[in-house]
C-alpha atoms as a PDB file:
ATOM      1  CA  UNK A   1     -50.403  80.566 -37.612  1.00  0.00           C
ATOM      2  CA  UNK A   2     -49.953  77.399 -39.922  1.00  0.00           C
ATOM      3  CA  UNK A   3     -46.263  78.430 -39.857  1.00  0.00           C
ATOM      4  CA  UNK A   4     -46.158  78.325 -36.212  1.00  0.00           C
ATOM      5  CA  UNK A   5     -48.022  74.850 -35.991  1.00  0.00           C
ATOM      6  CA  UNK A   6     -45.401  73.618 -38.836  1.00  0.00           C
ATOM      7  CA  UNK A   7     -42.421  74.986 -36.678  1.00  0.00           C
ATOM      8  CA  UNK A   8     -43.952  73.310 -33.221  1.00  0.00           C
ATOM      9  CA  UNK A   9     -44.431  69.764 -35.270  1.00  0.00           C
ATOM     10  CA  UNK A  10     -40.374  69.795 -36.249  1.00  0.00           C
ATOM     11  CA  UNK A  11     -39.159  70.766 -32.796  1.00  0.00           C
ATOM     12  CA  UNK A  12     -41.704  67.519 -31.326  1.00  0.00           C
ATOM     13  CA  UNK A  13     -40.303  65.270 -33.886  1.00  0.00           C
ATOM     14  CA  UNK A  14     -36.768  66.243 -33.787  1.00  0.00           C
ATOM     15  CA  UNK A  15     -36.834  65.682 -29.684  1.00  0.00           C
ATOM     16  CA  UNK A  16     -38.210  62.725 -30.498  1.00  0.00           C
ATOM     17  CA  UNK A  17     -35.400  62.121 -32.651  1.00  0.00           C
ATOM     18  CA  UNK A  18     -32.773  62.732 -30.752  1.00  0.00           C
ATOM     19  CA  UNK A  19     -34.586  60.511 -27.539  1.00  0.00           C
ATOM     20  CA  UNK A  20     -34.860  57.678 -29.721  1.00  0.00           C
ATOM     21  CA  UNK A  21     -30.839  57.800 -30.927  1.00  0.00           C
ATOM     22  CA  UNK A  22     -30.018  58.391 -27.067  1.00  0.00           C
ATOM     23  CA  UNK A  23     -32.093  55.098 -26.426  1.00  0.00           C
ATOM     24  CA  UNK A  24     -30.434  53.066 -29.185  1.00  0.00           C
ATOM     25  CA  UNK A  25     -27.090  54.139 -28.416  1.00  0.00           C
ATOM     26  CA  UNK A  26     -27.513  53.182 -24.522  1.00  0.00           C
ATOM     27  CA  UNK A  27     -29.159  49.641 -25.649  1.00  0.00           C
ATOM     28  CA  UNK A  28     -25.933  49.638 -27.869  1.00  0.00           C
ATOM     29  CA  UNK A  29     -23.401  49.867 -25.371  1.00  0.00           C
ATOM     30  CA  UNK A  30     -21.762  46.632 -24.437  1.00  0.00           C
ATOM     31  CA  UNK A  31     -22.695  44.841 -21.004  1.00  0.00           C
ATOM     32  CA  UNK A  32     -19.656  44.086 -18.719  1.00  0.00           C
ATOM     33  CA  UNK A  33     -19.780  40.710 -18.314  1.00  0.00           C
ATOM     34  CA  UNK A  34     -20.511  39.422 -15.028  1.00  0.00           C
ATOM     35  CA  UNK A  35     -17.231  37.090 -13.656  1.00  0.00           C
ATOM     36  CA  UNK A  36     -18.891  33.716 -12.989  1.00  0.00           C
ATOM     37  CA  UNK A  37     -17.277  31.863  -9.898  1.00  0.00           C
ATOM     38  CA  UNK A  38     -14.883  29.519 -10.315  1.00  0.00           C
ATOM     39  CA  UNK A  39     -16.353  26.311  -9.098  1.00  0.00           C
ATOM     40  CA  UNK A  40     -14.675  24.357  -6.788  1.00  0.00           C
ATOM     41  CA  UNK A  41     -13.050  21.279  -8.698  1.00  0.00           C
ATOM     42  CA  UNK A  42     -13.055  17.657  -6.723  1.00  0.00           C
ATOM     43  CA  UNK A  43      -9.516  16.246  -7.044  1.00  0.00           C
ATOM     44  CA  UNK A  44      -9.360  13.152  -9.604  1.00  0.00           C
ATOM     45  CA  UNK A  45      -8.433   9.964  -7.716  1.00  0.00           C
ATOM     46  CA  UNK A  46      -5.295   8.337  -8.998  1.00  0.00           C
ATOM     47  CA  UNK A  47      -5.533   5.055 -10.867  1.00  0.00           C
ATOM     48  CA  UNK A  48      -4.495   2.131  -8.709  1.00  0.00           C
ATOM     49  CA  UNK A  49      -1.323   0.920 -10.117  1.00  0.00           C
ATOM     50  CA  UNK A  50      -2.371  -2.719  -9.386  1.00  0.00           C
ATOM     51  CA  UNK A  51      -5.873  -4.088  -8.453  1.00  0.00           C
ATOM     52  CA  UNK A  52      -7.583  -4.627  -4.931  1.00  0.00           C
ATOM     53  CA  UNK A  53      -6.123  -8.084  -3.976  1.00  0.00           C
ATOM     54  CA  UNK A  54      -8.674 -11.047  -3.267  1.00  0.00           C
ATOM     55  CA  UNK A  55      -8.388 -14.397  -3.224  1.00  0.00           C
ATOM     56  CA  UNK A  56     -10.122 -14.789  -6.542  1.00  0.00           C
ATOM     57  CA  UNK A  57      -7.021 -12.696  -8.491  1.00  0.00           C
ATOM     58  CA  UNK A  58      -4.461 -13.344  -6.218  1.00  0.00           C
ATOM     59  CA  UNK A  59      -2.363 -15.719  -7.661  1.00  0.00           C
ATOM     60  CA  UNK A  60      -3.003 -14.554 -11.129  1.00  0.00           C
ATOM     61  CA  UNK A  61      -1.263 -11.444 -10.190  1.00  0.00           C
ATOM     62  CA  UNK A  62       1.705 -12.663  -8.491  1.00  0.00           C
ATOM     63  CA  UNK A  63       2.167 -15.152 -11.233  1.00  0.00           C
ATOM     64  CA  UNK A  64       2.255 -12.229 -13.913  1.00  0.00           C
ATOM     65  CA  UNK A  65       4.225 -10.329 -11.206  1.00  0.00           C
ATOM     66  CA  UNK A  66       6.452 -12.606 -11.356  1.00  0.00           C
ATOM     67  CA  UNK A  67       7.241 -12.499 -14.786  1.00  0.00           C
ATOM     68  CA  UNK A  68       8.353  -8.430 -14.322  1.00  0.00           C
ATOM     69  CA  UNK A  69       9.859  -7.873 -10.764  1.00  0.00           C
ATOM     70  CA  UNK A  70      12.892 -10.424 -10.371  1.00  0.00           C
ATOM     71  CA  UNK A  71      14.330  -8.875  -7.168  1.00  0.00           C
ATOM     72  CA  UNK A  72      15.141 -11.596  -4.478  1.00  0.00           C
ATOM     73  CA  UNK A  73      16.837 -10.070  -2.379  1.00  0.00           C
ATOM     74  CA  UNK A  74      16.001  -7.990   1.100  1.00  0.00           C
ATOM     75  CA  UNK A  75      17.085  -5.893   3.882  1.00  0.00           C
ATOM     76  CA  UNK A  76      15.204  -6.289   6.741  1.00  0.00           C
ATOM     77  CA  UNK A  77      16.164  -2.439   9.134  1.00  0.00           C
ATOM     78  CA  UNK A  78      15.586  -2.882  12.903  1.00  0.00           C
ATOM     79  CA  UNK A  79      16.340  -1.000  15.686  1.00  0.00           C
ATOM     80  CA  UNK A  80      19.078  -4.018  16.914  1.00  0.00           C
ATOM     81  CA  UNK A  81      20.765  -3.752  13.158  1.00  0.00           C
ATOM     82  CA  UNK A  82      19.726  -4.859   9.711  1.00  0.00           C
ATOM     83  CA  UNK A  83      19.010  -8.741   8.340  1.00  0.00           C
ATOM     84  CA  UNK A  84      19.722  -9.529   5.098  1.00  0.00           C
ATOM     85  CA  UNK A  85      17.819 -12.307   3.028  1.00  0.00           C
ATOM     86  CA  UNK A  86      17.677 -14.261   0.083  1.00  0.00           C
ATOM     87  CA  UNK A  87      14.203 -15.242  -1.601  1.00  0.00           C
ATOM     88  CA  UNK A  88      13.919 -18.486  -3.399  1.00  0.00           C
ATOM     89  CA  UNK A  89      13.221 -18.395  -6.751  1.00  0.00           C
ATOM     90  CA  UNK A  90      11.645 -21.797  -6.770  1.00  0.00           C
ATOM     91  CA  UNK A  91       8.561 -20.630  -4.392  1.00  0.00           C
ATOM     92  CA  UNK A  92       7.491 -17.737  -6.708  1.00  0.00           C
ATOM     93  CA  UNK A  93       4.264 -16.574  -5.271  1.00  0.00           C
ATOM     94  CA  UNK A  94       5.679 -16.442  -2.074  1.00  0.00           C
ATOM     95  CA  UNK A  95       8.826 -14.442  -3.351  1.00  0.00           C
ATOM     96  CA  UNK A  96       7.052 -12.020  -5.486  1.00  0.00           C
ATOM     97  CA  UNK A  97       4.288 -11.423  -2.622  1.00  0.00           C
ATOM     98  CA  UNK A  98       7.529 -10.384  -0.605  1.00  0.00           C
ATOM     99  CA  UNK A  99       9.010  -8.047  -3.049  1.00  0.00           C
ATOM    100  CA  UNK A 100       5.446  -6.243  -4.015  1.00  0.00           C
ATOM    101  CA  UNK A 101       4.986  -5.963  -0.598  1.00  0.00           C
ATOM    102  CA  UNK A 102       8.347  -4.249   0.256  1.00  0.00           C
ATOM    103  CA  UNK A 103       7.687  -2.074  -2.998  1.00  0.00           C
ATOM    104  CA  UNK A 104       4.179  -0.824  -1.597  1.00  0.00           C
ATOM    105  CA  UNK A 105       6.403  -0.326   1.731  1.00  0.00           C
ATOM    106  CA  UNK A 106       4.003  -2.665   4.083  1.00  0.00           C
ATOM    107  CA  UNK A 107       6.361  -3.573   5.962  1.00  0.00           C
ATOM    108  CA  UNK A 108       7.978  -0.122   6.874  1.00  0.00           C
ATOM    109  CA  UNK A 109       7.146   0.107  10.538  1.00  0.00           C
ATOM    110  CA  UNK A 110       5.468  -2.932  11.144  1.00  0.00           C
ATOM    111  CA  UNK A 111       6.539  -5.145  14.364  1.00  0.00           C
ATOM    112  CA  UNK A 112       8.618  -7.983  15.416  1.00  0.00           C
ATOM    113  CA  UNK A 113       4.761  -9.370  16.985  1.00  0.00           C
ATOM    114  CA  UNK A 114       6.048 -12.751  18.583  1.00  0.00           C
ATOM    115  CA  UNK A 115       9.397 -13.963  20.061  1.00  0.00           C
ATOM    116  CA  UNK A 116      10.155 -17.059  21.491  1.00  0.00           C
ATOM    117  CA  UNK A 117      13.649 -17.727  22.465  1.00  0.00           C
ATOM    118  CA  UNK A 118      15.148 -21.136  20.600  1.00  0.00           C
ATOM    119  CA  UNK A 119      12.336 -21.067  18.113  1.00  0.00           C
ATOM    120  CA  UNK A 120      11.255 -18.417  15.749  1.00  0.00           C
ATOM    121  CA  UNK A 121      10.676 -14.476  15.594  1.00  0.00           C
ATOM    122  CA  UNK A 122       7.338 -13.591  13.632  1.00  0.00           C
ATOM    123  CA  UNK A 123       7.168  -9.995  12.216  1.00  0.00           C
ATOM    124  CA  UNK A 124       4.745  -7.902   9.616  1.00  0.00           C
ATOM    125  CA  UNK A 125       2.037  -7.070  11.810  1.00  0.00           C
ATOM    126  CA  UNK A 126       1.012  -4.076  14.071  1.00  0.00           C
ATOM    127  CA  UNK A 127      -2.023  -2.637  16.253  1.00  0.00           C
ATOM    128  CA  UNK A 128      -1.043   0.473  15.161  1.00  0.00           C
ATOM    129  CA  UNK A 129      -3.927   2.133  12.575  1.00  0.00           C
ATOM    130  CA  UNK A 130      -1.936   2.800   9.784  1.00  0.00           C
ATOM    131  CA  UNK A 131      -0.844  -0.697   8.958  1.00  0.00           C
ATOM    132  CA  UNK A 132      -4.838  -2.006   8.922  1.00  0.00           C
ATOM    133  CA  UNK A 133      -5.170   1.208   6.752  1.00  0.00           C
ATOM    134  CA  UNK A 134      -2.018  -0.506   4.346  1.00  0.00           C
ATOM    135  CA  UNK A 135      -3.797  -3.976   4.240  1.00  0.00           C
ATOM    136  CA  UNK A 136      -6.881  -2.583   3.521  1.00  0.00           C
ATOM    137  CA  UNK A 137      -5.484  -0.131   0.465  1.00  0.00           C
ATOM    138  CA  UNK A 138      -3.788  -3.521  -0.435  1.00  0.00           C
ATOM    139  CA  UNK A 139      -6.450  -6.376  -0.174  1.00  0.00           C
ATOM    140  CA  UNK A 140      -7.559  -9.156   1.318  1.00  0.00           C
ATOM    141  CA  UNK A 141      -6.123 -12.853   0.220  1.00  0.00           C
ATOM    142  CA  UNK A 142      -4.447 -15.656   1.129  1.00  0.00           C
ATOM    143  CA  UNK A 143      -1.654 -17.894  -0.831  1.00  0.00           C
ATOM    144  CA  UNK A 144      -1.494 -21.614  -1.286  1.00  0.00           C
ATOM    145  CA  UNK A 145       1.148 -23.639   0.686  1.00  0.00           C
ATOM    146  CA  UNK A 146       4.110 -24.497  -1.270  1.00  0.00           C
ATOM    147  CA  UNK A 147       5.691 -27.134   0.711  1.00  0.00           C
ATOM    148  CA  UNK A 148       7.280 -29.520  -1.385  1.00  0.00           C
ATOM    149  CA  UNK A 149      10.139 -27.752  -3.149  1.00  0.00           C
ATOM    150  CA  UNK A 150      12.783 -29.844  -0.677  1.00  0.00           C
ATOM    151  CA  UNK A 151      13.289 -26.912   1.767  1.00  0.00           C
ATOM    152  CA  UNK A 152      13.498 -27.488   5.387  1.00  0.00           C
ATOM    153  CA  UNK A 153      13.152 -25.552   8.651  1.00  0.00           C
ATOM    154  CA  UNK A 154      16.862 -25.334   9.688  1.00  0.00           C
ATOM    155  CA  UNK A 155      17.791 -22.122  11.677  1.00  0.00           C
ATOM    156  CA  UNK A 156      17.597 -18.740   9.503  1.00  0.00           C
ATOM    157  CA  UNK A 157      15.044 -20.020   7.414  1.00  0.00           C
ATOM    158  CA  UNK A 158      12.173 -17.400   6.254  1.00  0.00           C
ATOM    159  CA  UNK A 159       8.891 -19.072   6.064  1.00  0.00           C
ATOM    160  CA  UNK A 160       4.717 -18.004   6.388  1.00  0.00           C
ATOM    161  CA  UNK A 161       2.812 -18.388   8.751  1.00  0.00           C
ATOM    162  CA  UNK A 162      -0.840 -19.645   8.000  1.00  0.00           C
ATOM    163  CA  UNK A 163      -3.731 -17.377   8.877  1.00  0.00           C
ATOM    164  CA  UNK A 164      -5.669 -16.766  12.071  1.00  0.00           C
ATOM    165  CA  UNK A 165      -8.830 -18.013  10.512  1.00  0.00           C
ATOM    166  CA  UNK A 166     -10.300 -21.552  10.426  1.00  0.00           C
ATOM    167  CA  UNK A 167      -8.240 -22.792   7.899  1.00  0.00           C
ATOM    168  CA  UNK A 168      -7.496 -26.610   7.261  1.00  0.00           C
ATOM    169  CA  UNK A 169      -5.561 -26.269   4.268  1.00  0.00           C
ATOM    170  CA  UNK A 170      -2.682 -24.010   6.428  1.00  0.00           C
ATOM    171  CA  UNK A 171      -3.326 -20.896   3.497  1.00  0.00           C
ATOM    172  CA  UNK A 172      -0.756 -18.798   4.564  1.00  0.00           C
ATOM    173  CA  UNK A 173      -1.108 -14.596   5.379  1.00  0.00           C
ATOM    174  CA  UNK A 174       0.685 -13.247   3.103  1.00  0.00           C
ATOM    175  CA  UNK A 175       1.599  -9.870   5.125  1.00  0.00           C
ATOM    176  CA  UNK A 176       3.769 -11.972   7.910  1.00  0.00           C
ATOM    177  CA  UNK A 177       6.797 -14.077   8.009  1.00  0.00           C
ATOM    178  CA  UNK A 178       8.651 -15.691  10.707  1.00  0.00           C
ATOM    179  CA  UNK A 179      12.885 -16.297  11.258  1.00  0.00           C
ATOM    180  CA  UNK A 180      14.110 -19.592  12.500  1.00  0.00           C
ATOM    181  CA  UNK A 181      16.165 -18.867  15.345  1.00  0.00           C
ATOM    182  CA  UNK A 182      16.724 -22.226  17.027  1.00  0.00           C
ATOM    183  CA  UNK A 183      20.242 -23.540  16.453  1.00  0.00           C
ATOM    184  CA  UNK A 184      18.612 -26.582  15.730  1.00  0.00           C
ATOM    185  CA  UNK A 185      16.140 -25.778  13.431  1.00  0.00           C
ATOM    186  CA  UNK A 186      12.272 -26.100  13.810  1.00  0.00           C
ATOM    187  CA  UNK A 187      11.744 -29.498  11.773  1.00  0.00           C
ATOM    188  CA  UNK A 188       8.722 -30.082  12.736  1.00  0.00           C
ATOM    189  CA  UNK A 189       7.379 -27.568  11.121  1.00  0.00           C
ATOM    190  CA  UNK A 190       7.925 -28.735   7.698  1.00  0.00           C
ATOM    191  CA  UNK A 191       5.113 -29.200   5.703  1.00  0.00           C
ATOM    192  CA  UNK A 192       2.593 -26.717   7.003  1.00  0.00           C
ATOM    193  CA  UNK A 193       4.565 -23.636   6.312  1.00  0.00           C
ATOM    194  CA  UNK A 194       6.096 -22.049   3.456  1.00  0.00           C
ATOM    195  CA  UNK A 195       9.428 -21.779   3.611  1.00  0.00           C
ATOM    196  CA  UNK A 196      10.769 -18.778   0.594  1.00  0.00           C
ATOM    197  CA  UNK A 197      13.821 -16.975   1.929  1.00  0.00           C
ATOM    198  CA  UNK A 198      16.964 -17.562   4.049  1.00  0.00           C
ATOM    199  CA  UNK A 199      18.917 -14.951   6.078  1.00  0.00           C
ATOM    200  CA  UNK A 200      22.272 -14.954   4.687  1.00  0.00           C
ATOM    201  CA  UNK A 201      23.581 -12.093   7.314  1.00  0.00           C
ATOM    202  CA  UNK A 202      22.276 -10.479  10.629  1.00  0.00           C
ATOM    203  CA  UNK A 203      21.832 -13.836  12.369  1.00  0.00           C
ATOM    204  CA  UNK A 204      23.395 -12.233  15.580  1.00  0.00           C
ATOM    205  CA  UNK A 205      20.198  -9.294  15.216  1.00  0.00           C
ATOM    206  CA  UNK A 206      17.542 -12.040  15.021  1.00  0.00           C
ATOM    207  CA  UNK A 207      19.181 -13.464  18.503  1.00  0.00           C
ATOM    208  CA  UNK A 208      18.810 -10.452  20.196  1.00  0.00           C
ATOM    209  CA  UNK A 209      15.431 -10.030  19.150  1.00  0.00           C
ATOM    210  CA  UNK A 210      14.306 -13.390  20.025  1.00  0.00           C
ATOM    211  CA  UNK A 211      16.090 -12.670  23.630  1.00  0.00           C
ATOM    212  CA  UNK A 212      14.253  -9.302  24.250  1.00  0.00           C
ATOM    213  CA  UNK A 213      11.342 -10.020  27.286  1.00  0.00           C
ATOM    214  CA  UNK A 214       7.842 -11.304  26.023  1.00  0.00           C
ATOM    215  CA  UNK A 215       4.664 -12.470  27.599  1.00  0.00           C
ATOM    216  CA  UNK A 216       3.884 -16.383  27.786  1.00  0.00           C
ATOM    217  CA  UNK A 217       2.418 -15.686  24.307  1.00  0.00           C
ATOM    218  CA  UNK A 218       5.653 -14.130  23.144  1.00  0.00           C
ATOM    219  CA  UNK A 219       4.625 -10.598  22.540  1.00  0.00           C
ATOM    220  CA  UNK A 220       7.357  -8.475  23.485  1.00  0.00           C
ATOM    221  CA  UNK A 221       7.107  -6.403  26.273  1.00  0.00           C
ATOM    222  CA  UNK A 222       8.276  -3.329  24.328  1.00  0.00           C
ATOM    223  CA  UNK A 223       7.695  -3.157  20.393  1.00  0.00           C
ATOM    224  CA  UNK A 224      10.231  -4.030  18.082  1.00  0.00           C
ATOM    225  CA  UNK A 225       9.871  -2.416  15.000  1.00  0.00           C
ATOM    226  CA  UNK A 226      10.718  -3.095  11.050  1.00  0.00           C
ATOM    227  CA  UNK A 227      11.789   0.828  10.194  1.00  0.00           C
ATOM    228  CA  UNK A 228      11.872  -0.730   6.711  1.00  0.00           C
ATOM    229  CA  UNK A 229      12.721  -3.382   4.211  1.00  0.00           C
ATOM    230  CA  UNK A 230      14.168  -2.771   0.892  1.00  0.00           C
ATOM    231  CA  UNK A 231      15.507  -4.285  -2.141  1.00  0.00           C
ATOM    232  CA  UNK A 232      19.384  -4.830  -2.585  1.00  0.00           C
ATOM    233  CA  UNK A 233      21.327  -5.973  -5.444  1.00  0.00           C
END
């Protein structure tokens, strides 16, 4: 009988035994991992290659610009043929608005706005969405007059128009520019407006535009559009 109760004691414990190595080995059996999603990654916005433009760092800018970007030259692409011009040197701000603004490409599909036959064709603005989008992306400023560098208003003369707003000191908007077309000049202009550039070919295209119909506040009946300015040696 004690043999039998010995016997009965090693069959318990050895099923207990071999339970507790089943156990350990299942607990010792590596977990899958479980894939964690990929989260959803927010796209970086790209530095600004130059800093939103306000009156307050304006002129700084242009007058480091200046220093860099040396292009003075233009080619104005219309739908009546292309206009080349020549920016002066001597009005700097002026010229290297012009060029940072052709670089950005501002001006690529902006309008011929207002026409007036024997006077002057004013271009670089639209009503179209995507050029408020540009000026916005761009800034909001205005640049000094810089009238007394000897330059008149004779016929293919480039100059600025001053802005819209009330604005005593004639700052000029740096996003438009007007063409003397009148064969003899627009003199009496001198000394409000900025004159920076000169056609030096396509004098025939700016005739044509400033013959195409308008309303009595010279906006052209149909649009005439810039399909883009660029820099040429």
């Amino acid at each position: 009988m004690r043999y039998l109760v010995i016997i009965l004691c090693l069959l318990i414990l050895n099923c207990e035994d071999k339970q507790t190595s089943k156990n350990t080995a299942q607990e010792n059996i590596t977990k899958p991992e479980v894939e964690k999603p990929i989260e959803e990654q927010i796209p970086s916005q790209p530095e600004r290659e130059f800093p939103l433009l306000n009156d307050k760092n304006a002129m700084e800018f242009f007058l480091q610009y200046d220093k860099e970007h040396k292009e003075n030259k233009v080619r104005i692409t219309t739908d009546f043929g292309g206009i080349d011009i020549l920016l002066f040197d001597k009005t700097k701000f002026h010229r290297s608005n012009f060029i940072f603004l052709t670089k950005q490409g501002y001006f690529d599909q902006t309008q011929f706005y207002r026409i007036v036959d024997n006077f002057i064709i004013q271009a670089g603005n639209s009503d179209e969405k995507e050029i408020r989008e540009k000026r916005i992306e761009i800034g909001k400023y205005l640049l000094p007059p810089d009238t007394k560098r000897g330059y008149k208003h004779h016929r293919g003369m480039v100059s600025m128009p001053s802005s819209e707003i009330e604005n005593p000191y004639k700052l000029a908007s740096p996003y438009e520019f007007f063409i003397v077309q009148s064969p003899t000049g627009a003199y009496h202009l001198d000394g409000d407006y900025t004159i920076f550039g000169k056609v030096t070919r396509g004098m025939n295209v700016v005739d044509k535009i400033a013959k195409q119909k308008a309303d009595g506040r010279g906006w052209p009946d149909h649009n005439i559009y810039i399909r883009k300015v660029e820099i040429i040696n």
